[in-house]
Protein backbone atom coordinates (compact mmCIF):
# COMPACT_ATOMS: atom_id res chain seq x y z
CA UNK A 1 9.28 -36.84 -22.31
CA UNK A 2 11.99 -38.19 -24.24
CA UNK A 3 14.72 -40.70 -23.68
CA UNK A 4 18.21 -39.96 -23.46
CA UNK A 5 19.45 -41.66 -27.06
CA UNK A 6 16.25 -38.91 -28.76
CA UNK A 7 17.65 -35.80 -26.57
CA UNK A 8 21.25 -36.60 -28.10
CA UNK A 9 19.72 -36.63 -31.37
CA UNK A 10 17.73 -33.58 -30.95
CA UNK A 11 21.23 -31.94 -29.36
CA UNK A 12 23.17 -33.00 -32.54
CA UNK A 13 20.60 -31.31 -35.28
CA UNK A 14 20.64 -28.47 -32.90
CA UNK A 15 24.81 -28.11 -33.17
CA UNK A 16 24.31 -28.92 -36.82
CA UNK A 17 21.51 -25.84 -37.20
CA UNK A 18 24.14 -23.32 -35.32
CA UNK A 19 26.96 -23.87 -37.66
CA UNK A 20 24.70 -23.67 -40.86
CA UNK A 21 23.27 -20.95 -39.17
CA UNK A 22 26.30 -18.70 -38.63
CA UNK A 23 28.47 -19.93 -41.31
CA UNK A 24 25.02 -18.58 -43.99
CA UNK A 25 25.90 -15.35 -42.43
CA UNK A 26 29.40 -14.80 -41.43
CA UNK A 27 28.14 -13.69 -37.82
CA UNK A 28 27.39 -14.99 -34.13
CA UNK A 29 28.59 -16.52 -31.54
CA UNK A 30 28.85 -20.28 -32.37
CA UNK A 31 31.17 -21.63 -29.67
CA UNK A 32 29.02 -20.90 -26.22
CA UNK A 33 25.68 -21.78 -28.50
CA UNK A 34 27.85 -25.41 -29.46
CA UNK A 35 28.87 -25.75 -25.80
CA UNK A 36 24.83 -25.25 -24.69
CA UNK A 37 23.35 -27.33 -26.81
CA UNK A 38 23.03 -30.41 -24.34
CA UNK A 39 21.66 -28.30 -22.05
CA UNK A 40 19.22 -26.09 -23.83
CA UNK A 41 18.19 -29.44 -25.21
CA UNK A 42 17.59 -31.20 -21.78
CA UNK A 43 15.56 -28.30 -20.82
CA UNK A 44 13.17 -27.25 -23.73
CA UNK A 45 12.69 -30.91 -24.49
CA UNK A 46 11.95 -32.62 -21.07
CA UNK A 47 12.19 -30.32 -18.34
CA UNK A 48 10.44 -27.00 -18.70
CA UNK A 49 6.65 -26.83 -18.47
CA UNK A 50 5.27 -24.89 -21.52
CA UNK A 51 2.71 -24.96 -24.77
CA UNK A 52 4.89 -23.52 -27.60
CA UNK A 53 1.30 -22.94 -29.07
CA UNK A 54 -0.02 -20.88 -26.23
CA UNK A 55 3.03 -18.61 -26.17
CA UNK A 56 1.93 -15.56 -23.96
CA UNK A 57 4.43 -12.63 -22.96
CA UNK A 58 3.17 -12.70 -19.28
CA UNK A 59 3.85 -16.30 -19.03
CA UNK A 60 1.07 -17.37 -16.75
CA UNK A 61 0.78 -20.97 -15.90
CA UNK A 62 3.62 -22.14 -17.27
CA UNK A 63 7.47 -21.83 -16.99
CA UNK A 64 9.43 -18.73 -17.98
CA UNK A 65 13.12 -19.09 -19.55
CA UNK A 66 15.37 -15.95 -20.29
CA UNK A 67 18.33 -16.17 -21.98
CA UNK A 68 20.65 -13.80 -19.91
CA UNK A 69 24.43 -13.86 -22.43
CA UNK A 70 22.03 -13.21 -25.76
CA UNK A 71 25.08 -13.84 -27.67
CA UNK A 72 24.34 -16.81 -27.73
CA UNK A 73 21.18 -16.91 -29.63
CA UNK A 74 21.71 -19.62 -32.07
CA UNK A 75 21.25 -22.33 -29.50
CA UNK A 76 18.12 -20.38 -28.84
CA UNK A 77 16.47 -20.53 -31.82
CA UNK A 78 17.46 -23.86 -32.60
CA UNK A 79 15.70 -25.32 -29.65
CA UNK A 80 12.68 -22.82 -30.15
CA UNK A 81 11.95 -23.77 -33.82
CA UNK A 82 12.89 -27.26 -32.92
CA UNK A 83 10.29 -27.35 -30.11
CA UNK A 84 7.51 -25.39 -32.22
CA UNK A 85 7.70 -21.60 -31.67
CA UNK A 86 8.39 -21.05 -34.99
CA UNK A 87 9.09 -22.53 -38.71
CA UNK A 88 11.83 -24.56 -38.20
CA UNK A 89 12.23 -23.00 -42.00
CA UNK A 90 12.71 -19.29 -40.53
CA UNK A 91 16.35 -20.35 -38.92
CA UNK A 92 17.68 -19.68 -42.59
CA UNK A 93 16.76 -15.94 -42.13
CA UNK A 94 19.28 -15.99 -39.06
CA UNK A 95 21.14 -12.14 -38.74
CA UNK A 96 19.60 -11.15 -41.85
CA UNK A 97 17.78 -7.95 -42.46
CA UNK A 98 14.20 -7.42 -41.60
CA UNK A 99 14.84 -11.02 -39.91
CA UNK A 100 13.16 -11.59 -36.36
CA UNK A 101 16.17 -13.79 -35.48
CA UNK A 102 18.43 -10.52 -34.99
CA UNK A 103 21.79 -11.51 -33.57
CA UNK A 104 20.76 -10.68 -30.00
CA UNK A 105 17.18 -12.02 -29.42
CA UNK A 106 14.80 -8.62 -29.41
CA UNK A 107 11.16 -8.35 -28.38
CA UNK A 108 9.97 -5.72 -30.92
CA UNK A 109 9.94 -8.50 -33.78
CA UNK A 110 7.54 -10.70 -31.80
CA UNK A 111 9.01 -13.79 -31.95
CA UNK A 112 7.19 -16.76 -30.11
CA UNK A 113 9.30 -17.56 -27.45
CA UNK A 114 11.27 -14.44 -26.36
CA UNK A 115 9.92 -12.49 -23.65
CA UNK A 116 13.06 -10.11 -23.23
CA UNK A 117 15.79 -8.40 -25.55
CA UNK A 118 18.89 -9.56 -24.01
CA UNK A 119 22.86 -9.52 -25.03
CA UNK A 120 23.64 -6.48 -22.61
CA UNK A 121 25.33 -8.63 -20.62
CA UNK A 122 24.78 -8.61 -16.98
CA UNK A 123 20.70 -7.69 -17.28
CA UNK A 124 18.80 -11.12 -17.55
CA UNK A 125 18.81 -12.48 -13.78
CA UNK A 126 17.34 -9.35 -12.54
CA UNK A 127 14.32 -9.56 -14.79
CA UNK A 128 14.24 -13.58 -14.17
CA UNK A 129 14.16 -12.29 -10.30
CA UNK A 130 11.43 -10.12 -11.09
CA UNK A 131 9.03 -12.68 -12.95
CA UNK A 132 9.75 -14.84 -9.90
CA UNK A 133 8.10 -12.56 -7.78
CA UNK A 134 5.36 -11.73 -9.99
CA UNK A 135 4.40 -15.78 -10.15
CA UNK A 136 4.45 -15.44 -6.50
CA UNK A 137 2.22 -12.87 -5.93
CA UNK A 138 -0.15 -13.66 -8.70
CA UNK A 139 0.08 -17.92 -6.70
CA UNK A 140 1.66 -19.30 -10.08
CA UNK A 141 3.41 -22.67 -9.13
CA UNK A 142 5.11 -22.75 -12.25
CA UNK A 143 9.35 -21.95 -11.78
CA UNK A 144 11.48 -19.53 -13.27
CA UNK A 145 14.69 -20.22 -15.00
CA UNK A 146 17.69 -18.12 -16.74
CA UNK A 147 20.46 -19.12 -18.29
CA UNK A 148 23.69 -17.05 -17.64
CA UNK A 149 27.76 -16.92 -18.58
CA UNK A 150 30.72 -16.94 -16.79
CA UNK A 151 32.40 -13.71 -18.25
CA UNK A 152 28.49 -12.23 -17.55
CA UNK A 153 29.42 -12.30 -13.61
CA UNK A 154 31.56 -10.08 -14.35
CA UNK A 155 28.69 -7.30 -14.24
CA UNK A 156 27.99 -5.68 -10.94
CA UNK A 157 24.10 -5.78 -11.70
CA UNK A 158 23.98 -9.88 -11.49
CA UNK A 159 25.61 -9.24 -7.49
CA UNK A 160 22.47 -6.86 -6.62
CA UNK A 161 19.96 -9.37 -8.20
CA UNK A 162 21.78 -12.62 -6.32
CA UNK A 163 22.18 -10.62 -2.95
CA UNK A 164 18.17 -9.86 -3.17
CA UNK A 165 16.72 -13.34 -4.54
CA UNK A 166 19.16 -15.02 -1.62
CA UNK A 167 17.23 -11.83 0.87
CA UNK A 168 13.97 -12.66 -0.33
CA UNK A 169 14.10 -16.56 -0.37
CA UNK A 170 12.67 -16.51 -4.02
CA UNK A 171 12.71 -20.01 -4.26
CA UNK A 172 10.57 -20.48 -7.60
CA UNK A 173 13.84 -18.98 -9.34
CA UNK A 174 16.78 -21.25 -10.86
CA UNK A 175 19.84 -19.96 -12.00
CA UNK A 176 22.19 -21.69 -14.57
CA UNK A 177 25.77 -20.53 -14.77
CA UNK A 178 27.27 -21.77 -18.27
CA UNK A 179 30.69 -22.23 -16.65
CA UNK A 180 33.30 -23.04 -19.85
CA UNK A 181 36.10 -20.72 -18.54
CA UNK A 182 36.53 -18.70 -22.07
CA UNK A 183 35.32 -15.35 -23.10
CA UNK A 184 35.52 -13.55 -26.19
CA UNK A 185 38.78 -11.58 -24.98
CA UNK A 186 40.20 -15.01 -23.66
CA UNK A 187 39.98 -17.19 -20.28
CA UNK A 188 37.91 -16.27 -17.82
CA UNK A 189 40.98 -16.37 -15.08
CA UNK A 190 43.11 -14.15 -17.09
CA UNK A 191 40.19 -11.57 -18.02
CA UNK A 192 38.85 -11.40 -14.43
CA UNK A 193 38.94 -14.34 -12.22
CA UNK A 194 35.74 -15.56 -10.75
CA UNK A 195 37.25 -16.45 -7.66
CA UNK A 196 34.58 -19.38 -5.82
CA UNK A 197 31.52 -18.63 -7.44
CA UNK A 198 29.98 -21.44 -5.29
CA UNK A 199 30.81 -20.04 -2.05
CA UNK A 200 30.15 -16.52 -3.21
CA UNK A 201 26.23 -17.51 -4.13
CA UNK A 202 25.85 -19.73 -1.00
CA UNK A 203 26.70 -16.61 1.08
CA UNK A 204 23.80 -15.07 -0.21
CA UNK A 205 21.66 -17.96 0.52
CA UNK A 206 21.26 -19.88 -2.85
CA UNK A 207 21.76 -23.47 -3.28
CA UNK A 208 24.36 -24.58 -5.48
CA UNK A 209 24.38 -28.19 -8.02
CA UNK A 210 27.66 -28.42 -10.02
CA UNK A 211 27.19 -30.60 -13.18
CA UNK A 212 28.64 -31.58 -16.24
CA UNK A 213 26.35 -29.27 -19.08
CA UNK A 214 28.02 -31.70 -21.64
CA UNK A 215 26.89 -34.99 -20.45
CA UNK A 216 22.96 -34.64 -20.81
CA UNK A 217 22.40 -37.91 -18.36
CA UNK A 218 23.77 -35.99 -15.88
CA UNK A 219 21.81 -32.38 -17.05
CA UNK A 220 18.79 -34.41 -16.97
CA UNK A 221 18.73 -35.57 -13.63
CA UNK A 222 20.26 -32.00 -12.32
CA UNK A 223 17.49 -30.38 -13.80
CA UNK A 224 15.37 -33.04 -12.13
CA UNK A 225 16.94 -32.13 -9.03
CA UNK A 226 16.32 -28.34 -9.03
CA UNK A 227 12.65 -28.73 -9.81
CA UNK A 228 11.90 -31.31 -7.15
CA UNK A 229 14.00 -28.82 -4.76
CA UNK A 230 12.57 -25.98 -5.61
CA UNK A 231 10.04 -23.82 -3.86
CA UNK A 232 11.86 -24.86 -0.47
CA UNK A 233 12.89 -21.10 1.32
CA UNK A 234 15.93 -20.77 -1.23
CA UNK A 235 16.57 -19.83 -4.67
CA UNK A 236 18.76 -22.16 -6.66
CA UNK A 237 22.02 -22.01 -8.84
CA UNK A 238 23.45 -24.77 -11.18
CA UNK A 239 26.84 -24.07 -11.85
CA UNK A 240 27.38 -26.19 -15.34
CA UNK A 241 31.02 -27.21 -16.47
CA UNK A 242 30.48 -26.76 -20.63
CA UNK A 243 33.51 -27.09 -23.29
CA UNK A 244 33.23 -23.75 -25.87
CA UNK A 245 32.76 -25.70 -29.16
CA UNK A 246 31.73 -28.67 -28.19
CA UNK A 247 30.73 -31.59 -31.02
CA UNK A 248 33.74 -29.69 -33.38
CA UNK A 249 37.08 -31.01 -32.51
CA UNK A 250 38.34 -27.45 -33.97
CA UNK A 251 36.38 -25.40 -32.40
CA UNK A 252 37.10 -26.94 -28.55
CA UNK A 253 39.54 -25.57 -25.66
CA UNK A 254 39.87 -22.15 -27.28
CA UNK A 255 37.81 -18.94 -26.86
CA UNK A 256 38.73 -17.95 -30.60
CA UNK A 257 35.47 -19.55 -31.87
CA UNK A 258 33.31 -17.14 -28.83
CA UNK A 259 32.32 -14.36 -31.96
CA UNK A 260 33.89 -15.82 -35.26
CA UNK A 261 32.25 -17.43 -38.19
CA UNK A 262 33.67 -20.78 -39.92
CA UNK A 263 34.66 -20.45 -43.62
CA UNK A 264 33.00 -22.90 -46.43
CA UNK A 265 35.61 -25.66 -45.38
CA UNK A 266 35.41 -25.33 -41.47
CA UNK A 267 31.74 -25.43 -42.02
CA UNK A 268 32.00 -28.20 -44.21
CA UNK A 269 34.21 -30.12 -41.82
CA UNK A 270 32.13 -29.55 -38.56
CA UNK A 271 28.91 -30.68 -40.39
CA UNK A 272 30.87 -34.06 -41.25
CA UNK A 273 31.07 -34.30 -37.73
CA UNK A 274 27.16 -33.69 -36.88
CA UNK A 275 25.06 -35.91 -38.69
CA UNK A 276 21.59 -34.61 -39.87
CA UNK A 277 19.33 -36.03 -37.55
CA UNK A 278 15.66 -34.36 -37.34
CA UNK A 279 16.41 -32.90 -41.34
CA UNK A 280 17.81 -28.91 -42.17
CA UNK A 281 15.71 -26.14 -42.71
């Protein structure tokens, strides 16, 4: 386990390994991956249950994580190389060709760590539903957990899989809603308002934590929460606050940053503002 003042440090080399990341290739999806850092940090470093060196597909005795909104994969790798999936050395092949870091996280290039292609939005709770059930029936203890965005609820497929993990009480499942209002064609409210996505969940019998994704205190002990709850007749959602961007002043409180690729001097200025902390690949 590590203490709060490491998991900040580990968050800030993991901001710092998205921009160099993105900016090397003049692709991805920086501002979600910036605004997930904290938590993806919280949860690969203290909370989820897992041997990086005993990476199986079927995930049997330990904890499963999907990635639902794939665009985001920088944060992804950056916590997966950081934790010991991979070369911390391979995040320089990021988007390029023959790379297994593709800009959507694929299962054909066998990378430690990803158990599902995902960036078709809308897809990744179902199959986090499914591998739920299969840890049930096969009397795995261990939980399941996916990580989801706010534009992604969008998609009628994520209503069918919360209706039937509510139906089913699958209670080893938690859901985490990465709730920053922006998506890549602007806010969330003007693009399709959410309406009470709270309310809407607890009608189909999950129970809902709200948190602050950005303060990882408070994503620590939430994430403490959900695993002491879980396994109790219901499955469980975390609906996180995040800011798109966050840890570059210029890249917070707009969706531009959602797809888009700083230039040498936007890179240059957001890596003044995260110091190198665990060293760059």
């Amino acid at each position: 386990m590590h203490t709060l003042e490491e998991l900040k440090s580990i968050a800030t080399q993991v901001r710092r390994d998205i921009i160099r990341m993105v900016h090397a290739c003049q692709s991805g999806h920086p501002g979600g991956s910036l605004g997930c850092a904290d938590f993806m940090t919280a949860l690969f470093f203290n909370q989820l249950r897992i041997d990086p060196a005993k990476f199986s597909m079927d995930g049997k005795g330990e904890d499963m994580f999907f990635l639902s909104n794939g665009h985001i994969s920088p944060v992804f790798y950056s916590v997966l190389a950081r934790r010991g999936y991979f070369p911390v050395s391979e995040l320089a092949t990021f988007r390029r060709l023959h790379s297994r870091l593709q800009g959507h996280p694929a299962t054909l290039e066998g990378l430690p760590g990803i158990r599902v292609a995902s960036g078709s939005l809308g897809q990744g709770l179902s199959v986090a539903v499914g591998a739920a059930l299969a840890k049930k029936l096969a009397g795995d203890d261990k939980l399941v957990w996916v990580l989801m965005g706010d534009g992604e609820q969008q998609e009628g497929q994520i209503w069918e899989a919360a209706m039937f993990a509510g139906a089913r009480k699958v209670d080893n499942l938690i859901g985490v809603i990465d709730y920053n209002g922006k998506q890549i064609d602007g806010p969330v409210d003007e693009v399709m308002p959410l309406g009470d996505l709270k309310a809407k969940y607890e009608a189909f019998g999950w129970k809902v934590i709200s948190f602050d994704g950005n303060d990882i205190a408070q994503t620590v002990d939430t994430l403490n929460q959900a695993r002491n709850k879980a396994c109790g007749g219901q499955p469980q959602l975390l609906l996180m606050k995040t800011e798109m961007g966050m840890g570059v002043d210029f890249m917070m409180g707009t969706h531009k940053w959602h797809g888009s690729a700083p230039n040498d001097a936007q890179a240059a200025s957001a890596l003044a503002q995260l110091p190198e902390t665990l060293g760059d690949y």
